[in-house]
C-alpha atoms as a PDB file:
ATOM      1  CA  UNK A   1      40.063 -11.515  -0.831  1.00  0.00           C
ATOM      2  CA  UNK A   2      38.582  -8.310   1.427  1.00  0.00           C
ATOM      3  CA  UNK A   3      41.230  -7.707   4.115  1.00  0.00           C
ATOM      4  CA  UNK A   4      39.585  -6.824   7.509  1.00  0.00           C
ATOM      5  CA  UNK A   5      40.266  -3.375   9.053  1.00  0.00           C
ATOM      6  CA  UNK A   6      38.191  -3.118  12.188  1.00  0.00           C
ATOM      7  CA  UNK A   7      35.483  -4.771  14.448  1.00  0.00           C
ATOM      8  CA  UNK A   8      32.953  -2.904  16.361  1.00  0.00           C
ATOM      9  CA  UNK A   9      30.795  -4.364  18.948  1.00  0.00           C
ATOM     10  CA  UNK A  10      29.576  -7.789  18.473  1.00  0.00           C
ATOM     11  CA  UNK A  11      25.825  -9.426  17.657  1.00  0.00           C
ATOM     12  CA  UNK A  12      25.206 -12.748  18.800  1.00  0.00           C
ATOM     13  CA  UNK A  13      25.797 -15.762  16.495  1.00  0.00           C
ATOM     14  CA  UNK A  14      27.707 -13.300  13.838  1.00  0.00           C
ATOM     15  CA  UNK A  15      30.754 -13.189  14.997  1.00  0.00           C
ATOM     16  CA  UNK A  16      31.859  -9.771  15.175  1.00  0.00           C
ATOM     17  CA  UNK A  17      29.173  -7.941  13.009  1.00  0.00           C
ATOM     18  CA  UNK A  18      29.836  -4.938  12.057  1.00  0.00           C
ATOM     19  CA  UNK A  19      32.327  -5.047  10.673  1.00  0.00           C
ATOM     20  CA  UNK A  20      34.422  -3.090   8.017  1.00  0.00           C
ATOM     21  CA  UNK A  21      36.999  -4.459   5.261  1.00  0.00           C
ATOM     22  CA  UNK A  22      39.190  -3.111   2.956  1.00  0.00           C
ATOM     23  CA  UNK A  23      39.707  -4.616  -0.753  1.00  0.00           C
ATOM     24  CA  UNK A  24      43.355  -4.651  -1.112  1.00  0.00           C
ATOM     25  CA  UNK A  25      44.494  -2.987  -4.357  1.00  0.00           C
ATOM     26  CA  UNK A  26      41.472  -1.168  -4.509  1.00  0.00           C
ATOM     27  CA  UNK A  27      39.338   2.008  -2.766  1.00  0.00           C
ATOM     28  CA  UNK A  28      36.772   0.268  -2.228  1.00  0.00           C
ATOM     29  CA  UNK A  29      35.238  -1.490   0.687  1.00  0.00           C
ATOM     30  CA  UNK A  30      32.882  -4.010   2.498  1.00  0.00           C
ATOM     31  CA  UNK A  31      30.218  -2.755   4.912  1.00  0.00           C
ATOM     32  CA  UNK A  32      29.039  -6.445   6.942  1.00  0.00           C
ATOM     33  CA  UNK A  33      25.797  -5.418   9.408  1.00  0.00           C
ATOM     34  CA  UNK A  34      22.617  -6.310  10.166  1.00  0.00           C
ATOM     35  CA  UNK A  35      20.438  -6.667   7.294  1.00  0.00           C
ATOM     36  CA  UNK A  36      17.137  -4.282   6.736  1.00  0.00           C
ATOM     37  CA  UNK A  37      14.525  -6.613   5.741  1.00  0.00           C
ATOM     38  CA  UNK A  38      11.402  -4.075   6.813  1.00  0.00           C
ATOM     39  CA  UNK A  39       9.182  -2.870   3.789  1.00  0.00           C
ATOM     40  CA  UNK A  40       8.659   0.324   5.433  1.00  0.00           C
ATOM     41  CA  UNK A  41      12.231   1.243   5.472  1.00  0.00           C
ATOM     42  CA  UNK A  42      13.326  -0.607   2.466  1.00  0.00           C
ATOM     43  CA  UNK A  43      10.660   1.482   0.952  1.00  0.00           C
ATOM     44  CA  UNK A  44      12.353   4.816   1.568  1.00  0.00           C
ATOM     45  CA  UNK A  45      15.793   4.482   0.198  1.00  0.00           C
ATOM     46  CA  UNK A  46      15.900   5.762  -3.349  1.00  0.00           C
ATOM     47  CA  UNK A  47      17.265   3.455  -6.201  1.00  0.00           C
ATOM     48  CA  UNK A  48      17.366   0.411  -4.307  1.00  0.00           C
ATOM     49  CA  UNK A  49      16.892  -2.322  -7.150  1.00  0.00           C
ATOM     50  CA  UNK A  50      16.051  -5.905  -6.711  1.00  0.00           C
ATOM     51  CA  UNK A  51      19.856  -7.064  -6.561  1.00  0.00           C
ATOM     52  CA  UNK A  52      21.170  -4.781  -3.848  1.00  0.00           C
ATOM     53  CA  UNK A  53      20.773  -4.850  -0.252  1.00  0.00           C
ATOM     54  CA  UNK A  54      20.728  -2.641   2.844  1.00  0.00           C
ATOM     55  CA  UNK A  55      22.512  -3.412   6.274  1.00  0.00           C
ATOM     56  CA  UNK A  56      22.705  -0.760   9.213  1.00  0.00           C
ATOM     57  CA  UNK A  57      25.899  -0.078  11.469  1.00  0.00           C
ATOM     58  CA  UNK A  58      26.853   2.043  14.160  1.00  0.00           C
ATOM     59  CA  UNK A  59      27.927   5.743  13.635  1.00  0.00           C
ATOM     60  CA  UNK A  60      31.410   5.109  14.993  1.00  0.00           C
ATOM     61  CA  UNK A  61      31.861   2.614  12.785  1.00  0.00           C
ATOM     62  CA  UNK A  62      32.569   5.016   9.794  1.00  0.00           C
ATOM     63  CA  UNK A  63      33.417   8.127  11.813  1.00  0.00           C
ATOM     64  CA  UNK A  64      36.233   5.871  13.189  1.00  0.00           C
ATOM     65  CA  UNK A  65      37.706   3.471  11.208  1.00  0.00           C
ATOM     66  CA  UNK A  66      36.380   4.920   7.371  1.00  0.00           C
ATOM     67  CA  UNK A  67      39.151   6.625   5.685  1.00  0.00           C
ATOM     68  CA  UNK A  68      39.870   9.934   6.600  1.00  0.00           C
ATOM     69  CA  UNK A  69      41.407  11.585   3.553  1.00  0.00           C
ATOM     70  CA  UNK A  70      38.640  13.877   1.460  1.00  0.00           C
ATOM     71  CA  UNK A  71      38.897  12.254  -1.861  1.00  0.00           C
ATOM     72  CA  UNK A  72      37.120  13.392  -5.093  1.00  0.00           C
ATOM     73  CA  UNK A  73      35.671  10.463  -6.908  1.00  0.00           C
ATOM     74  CA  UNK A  74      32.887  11.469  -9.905  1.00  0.00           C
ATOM     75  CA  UNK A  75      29.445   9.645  -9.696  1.00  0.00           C
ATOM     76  CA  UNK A  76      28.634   9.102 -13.744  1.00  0.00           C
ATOM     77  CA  UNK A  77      25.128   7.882 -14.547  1.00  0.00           C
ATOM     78  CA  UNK A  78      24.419   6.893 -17.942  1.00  0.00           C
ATOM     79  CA  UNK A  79      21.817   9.119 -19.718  1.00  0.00           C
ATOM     80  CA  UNK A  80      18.856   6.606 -19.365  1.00  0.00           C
ATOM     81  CA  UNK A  81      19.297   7.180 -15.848  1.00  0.00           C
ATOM     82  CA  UNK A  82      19.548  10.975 -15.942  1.00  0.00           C
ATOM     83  CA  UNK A  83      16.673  11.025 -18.115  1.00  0.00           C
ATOM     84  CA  UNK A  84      14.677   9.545 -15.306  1.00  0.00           C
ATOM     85  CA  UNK A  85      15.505  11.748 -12.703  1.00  0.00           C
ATOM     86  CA  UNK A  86      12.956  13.990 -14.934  1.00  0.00           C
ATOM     87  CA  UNK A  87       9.957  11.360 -14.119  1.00  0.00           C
ATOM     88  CA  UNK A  88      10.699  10.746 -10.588  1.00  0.00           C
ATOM     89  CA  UNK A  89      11.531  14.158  -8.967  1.00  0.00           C
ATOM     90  CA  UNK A  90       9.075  15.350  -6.246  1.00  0.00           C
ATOM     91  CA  UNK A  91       8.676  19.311  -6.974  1.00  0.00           C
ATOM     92  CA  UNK A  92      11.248  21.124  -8.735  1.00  0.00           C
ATOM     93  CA  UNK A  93      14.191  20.704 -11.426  1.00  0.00           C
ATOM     94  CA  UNK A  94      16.161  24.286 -12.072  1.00  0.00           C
ATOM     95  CA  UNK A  95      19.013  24.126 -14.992  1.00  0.00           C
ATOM     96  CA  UNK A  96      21.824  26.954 -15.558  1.00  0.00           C
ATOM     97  CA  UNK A  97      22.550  26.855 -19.473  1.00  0.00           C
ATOM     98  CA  UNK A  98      26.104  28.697 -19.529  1.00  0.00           C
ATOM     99  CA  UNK A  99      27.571  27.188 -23.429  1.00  0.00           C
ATOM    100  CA  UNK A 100      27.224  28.936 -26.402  1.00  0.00           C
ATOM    101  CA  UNK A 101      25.996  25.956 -28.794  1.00  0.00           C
ATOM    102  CA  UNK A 102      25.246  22.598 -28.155  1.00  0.00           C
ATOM    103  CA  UNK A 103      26.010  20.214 -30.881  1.00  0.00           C
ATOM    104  CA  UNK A 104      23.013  18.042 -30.774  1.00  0.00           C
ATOM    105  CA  UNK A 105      20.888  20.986 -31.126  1.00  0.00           C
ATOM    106  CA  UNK A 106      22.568  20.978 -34.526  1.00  0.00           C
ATOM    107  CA  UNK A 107      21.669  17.726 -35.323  1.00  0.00           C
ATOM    108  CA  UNK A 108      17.946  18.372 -35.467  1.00  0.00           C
ATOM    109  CA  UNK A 109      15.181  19.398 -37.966  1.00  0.00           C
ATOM    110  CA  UNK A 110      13.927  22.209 -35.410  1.00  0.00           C
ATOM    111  CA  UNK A 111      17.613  23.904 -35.916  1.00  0.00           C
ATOM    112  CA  UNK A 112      17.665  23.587 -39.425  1.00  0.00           C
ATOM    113  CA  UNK A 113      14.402  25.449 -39.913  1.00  0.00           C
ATOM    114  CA  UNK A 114      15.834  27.712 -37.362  1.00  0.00           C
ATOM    115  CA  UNK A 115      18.751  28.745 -39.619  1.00  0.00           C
ATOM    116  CA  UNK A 116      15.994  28.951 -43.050  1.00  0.00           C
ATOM    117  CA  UNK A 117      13.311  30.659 -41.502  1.00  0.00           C
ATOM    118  CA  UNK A 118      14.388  32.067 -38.415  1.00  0.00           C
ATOM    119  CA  UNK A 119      11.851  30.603 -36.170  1.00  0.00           C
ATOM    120  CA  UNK A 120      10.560  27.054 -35.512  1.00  0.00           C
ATOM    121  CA  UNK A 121       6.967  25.403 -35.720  1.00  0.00           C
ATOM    122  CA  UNK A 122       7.328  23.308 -32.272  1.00  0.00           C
ATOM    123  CA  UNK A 123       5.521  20.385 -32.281  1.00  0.00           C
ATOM    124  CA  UNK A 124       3.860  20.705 -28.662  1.00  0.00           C
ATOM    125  CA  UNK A 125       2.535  17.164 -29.019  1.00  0.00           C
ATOM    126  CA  UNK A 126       6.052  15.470 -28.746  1.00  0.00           C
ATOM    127  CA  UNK A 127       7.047  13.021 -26.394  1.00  0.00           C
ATOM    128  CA  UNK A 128       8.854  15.574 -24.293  1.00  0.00           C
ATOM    129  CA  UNK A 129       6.650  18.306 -24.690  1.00  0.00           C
ATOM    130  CA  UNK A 130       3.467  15.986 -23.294  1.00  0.00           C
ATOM    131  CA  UNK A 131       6.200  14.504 -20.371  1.00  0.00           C
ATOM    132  CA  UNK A 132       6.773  18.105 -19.080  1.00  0.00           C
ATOM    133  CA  UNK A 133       3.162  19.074 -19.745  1.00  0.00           C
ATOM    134  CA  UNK A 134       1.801  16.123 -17.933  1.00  0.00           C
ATOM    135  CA  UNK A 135       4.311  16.871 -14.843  1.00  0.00           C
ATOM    136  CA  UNK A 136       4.087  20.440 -14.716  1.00  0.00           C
ATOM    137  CA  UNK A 137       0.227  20.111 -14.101  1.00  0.00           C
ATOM    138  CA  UNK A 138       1.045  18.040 -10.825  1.00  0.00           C
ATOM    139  CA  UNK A 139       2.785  21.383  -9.169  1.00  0.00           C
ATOM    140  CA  UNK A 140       6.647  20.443 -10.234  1.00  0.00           C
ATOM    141  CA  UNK A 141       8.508  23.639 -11.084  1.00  0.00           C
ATOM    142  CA  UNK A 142      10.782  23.482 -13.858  1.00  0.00           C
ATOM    143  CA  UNK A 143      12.780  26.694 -14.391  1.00  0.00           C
ATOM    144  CA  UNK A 144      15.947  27.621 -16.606  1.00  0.00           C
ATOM    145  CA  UNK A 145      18.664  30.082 -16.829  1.00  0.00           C
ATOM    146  CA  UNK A 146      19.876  30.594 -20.000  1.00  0.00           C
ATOM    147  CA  UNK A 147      23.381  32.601 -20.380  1.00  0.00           C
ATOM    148  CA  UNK A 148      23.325  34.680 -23.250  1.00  0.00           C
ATOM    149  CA  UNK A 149      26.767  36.730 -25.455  1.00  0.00           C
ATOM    150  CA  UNK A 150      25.937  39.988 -26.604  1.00  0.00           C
ATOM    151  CA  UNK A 151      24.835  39.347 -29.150  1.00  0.00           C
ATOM    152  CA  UNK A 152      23.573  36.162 -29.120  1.00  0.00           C
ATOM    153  CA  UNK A 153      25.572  33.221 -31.079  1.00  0.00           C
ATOM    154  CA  UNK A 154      22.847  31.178 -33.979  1.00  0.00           C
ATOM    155  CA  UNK A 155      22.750  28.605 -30.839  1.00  0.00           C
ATOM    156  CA  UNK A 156      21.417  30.996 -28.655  1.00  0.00           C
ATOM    157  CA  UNK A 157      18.711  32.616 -30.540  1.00  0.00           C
ATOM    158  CA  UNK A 158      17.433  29.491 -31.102  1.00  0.00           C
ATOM    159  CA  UNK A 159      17.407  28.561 -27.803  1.00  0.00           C
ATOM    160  CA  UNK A 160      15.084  31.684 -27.399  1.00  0.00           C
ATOM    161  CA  UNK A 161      12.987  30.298 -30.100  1.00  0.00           C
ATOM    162  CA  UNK A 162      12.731  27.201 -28.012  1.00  0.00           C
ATOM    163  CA  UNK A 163      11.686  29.015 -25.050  1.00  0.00           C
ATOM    164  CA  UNK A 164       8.453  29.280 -26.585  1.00  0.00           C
ATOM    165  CA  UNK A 165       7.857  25.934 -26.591  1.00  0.00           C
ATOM    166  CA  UNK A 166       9.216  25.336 -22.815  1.00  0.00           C
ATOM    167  CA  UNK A 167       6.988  28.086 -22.047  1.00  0.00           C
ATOM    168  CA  UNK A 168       4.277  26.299 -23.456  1.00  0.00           C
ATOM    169  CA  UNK A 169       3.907  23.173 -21.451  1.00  0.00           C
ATOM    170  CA  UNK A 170       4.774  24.445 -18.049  1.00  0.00           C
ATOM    171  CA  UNK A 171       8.445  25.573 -17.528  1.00  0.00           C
ATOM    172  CA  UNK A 172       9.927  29.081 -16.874  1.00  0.00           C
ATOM    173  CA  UNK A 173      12.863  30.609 -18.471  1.00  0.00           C
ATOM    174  CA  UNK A 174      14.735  33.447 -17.958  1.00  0.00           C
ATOM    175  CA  UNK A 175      17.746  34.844 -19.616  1.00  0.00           C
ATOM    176  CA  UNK A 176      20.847  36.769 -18.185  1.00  0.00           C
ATOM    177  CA  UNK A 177      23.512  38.719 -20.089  1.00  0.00           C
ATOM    178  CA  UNK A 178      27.198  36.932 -19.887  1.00  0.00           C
ATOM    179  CA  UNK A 179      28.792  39.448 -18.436  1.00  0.00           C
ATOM    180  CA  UNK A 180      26.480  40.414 -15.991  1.00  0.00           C
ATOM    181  CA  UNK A 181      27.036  36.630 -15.228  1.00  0.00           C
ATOM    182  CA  UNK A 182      30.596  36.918 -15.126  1.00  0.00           C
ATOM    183  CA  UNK A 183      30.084  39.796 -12.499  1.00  0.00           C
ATOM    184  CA  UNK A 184      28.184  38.061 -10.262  1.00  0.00           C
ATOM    185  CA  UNK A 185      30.945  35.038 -10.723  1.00  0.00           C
ATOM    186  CA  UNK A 186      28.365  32.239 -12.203  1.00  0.00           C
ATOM    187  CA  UNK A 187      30.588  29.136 -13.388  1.00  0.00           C
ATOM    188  CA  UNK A 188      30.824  28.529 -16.381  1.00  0.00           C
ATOM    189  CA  UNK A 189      29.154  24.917 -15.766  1.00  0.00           C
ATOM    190  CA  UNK A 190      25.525  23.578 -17.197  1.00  0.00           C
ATOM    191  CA  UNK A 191      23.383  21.633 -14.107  1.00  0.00           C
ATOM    192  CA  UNK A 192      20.419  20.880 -12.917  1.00  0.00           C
ATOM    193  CA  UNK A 193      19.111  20.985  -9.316  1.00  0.00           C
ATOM    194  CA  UNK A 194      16.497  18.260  -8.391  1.00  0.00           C
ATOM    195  CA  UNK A 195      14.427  18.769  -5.245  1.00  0.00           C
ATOM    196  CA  UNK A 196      17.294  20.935  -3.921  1.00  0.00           C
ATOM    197  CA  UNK A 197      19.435  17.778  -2.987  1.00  0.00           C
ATOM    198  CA  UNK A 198      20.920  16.645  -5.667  1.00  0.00           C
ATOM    199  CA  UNK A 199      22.939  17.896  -8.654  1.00  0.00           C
ATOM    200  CA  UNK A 200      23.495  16.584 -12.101  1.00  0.00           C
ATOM    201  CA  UNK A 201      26.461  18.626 -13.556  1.00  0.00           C
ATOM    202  CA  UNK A 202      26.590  18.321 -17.528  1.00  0.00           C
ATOM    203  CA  UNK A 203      30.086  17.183 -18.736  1.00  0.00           C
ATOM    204  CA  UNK A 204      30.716  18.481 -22.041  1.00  0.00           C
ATOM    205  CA  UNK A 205      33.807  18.097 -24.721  1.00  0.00           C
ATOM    206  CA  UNK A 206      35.490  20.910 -26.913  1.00  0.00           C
ATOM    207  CA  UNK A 207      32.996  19.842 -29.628  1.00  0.00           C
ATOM    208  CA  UNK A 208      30.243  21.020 -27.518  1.00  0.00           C
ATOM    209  CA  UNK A 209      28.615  17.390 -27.459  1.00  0.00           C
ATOM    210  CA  UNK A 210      27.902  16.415 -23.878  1.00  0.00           C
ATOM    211  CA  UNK A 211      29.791  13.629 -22.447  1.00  0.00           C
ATOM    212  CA  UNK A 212      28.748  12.616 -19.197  1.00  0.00           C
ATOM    213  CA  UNK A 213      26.357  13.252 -16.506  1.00  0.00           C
ATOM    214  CA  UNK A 214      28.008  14.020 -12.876  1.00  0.00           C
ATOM    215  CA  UNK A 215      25.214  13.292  -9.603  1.00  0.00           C
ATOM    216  CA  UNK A 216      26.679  15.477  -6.798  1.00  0.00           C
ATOM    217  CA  UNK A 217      25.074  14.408  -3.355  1.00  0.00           C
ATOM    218  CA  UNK A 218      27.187  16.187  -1.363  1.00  0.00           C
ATOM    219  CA  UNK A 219      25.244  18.675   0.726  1.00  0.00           C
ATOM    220  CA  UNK A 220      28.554  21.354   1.037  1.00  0.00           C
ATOM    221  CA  UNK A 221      28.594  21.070  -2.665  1.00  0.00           C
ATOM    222  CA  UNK A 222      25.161  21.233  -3.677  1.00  0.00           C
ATOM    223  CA  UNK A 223      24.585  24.145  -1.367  1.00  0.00           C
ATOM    224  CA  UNK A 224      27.498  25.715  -3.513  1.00  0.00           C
ATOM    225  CA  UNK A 225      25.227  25.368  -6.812  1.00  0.00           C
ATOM    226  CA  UNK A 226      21.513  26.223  -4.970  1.00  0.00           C
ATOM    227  CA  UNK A 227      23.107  29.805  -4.058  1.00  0.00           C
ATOM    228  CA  UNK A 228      24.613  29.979  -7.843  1.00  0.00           C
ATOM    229  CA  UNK A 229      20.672  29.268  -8.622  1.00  0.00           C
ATOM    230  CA  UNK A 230      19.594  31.644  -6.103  1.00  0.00           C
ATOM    231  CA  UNK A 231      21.750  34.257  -7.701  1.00  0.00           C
ATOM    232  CA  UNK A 232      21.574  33.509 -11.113  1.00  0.00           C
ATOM    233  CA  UNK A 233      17.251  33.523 -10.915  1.00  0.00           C
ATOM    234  CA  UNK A 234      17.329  36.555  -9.572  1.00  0.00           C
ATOM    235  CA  UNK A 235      19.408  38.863 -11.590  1.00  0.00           C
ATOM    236  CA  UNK A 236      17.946  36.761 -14.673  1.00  0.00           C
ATOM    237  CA  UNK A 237      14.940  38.559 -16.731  1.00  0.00           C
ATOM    238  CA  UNK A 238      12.184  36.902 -18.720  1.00  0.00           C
ATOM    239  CA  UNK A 239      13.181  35.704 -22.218  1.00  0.00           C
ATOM    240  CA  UNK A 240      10.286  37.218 -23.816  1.00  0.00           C
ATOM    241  CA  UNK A 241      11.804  40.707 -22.354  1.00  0.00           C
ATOM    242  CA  UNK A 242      15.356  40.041 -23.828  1.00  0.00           C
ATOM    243  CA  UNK A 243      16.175  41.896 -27.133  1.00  0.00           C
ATOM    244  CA  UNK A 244      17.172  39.616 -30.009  1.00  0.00           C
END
């Protein structure tokens, strides 16, 4: 059962609403307030689906009586969800690659033939390829940074390899030396910016095999990672111009 921790103001016939409550045991809580039932507005909140709801409440409401203490807690998403991000972002996605190899890169034909022949025949018809193609001809940027040893590890030249193919249906890659990232004090993190408000950081485990997707909403936070972007982009140099 919620416990109550405050009441501000009071509506007619509601007996106290808004109001905030606390589930013991728990950090989470209730927001009770006056329900948003307009189209127009309902419209403009992002991910609302059919079993959720929206209520409004006073500023002081949270600035006064939400707790106080600046606590860390991860947002996962599963990777259907991050996937989708791809589809519904308005004009740009922008990814820093910082690993060495990425086991599911491993896992494919592409890599295999990589390893044989030292190059790939990309397959610009694919799925992905006519997704990225399709959105890059409505204006979305999509633009990578790709940290590179010196030389290269096998997972990196084939990333190069598969720059081509990015290349090919709309997105731009550059490439940027380790330690000239390590200079400029890049983390050693793999994310993508979407729109310039939110961040999915790319969780991965000593097996290089990625784990978990992170959203970070935060503007302090993802202001951190658009000036790592900012940074990054420009001391980066075409892949095409990077010696194998």
């Amino acid at each position: 059962m919620a416990r109550k921790l405050c009441k501000v103001g009071t509506n007619s016939g509601n007996d106290g609403c808004p109001t905030l409550y606390e589930i013991p045991g728990t950090d989470r809580y209730v927001v009770q307030g006056d329900r948003v039932t307009d189209a127009a507005e309902l419209n403009q909140l992002d991910n609302l689906t059919p079993e959720e709801g929206a209520v409004t409440v006073p500023r002081e409401l949270l600035a006064n009586f939400g707790p106080k203490e600046p606590v860390h807690v991860p947002d996962f998403i599963t990777f259907d969800a991050f996937g989708g991000m791809f589809a519904k972002l308005k004009h740009s996605a922008w990814r820093l690659e910082t690993r060495r190899r990425y086991a599911s890169d491993e896992e494919t034909d592409t890599y295999r033939q990589f390893l044989t022949e030292g190059r790939v025949d990309w397959d610009l018809d694919d799925p992905w390829c006519a997704g990225r193609r399709d959105q890059s001809a409505l204006g979305k940027r999509f633009e990578r940074v790709r940290v590179l040893d010196e030389p290269p590890t096998p997972g990196q030249r084939y990333l190069l390899d598969n720059a081509r193919r990015n290349t090919a249906v709309g997105e731009n890659i550059r490439v940027l030396a380790r330690s000239r990232a390590d200079e400029l004090r890049l983390p050693q993190e793999d994310f993508w910016i979407f729109d310039s408000r939110v961040v999915a950081l790319l969780h991965h485990n000593d097996a290089d095999e990625m784990t978990g997707v992170e959203l970070i909403t935060n503007p302090v936070d993802v202001l951190r990672y658009a000036q790592v972007r900012e940074a990054a982009w420009h001391h980066a140099v075409p892949y095409d111009q990077m010696q194998r």
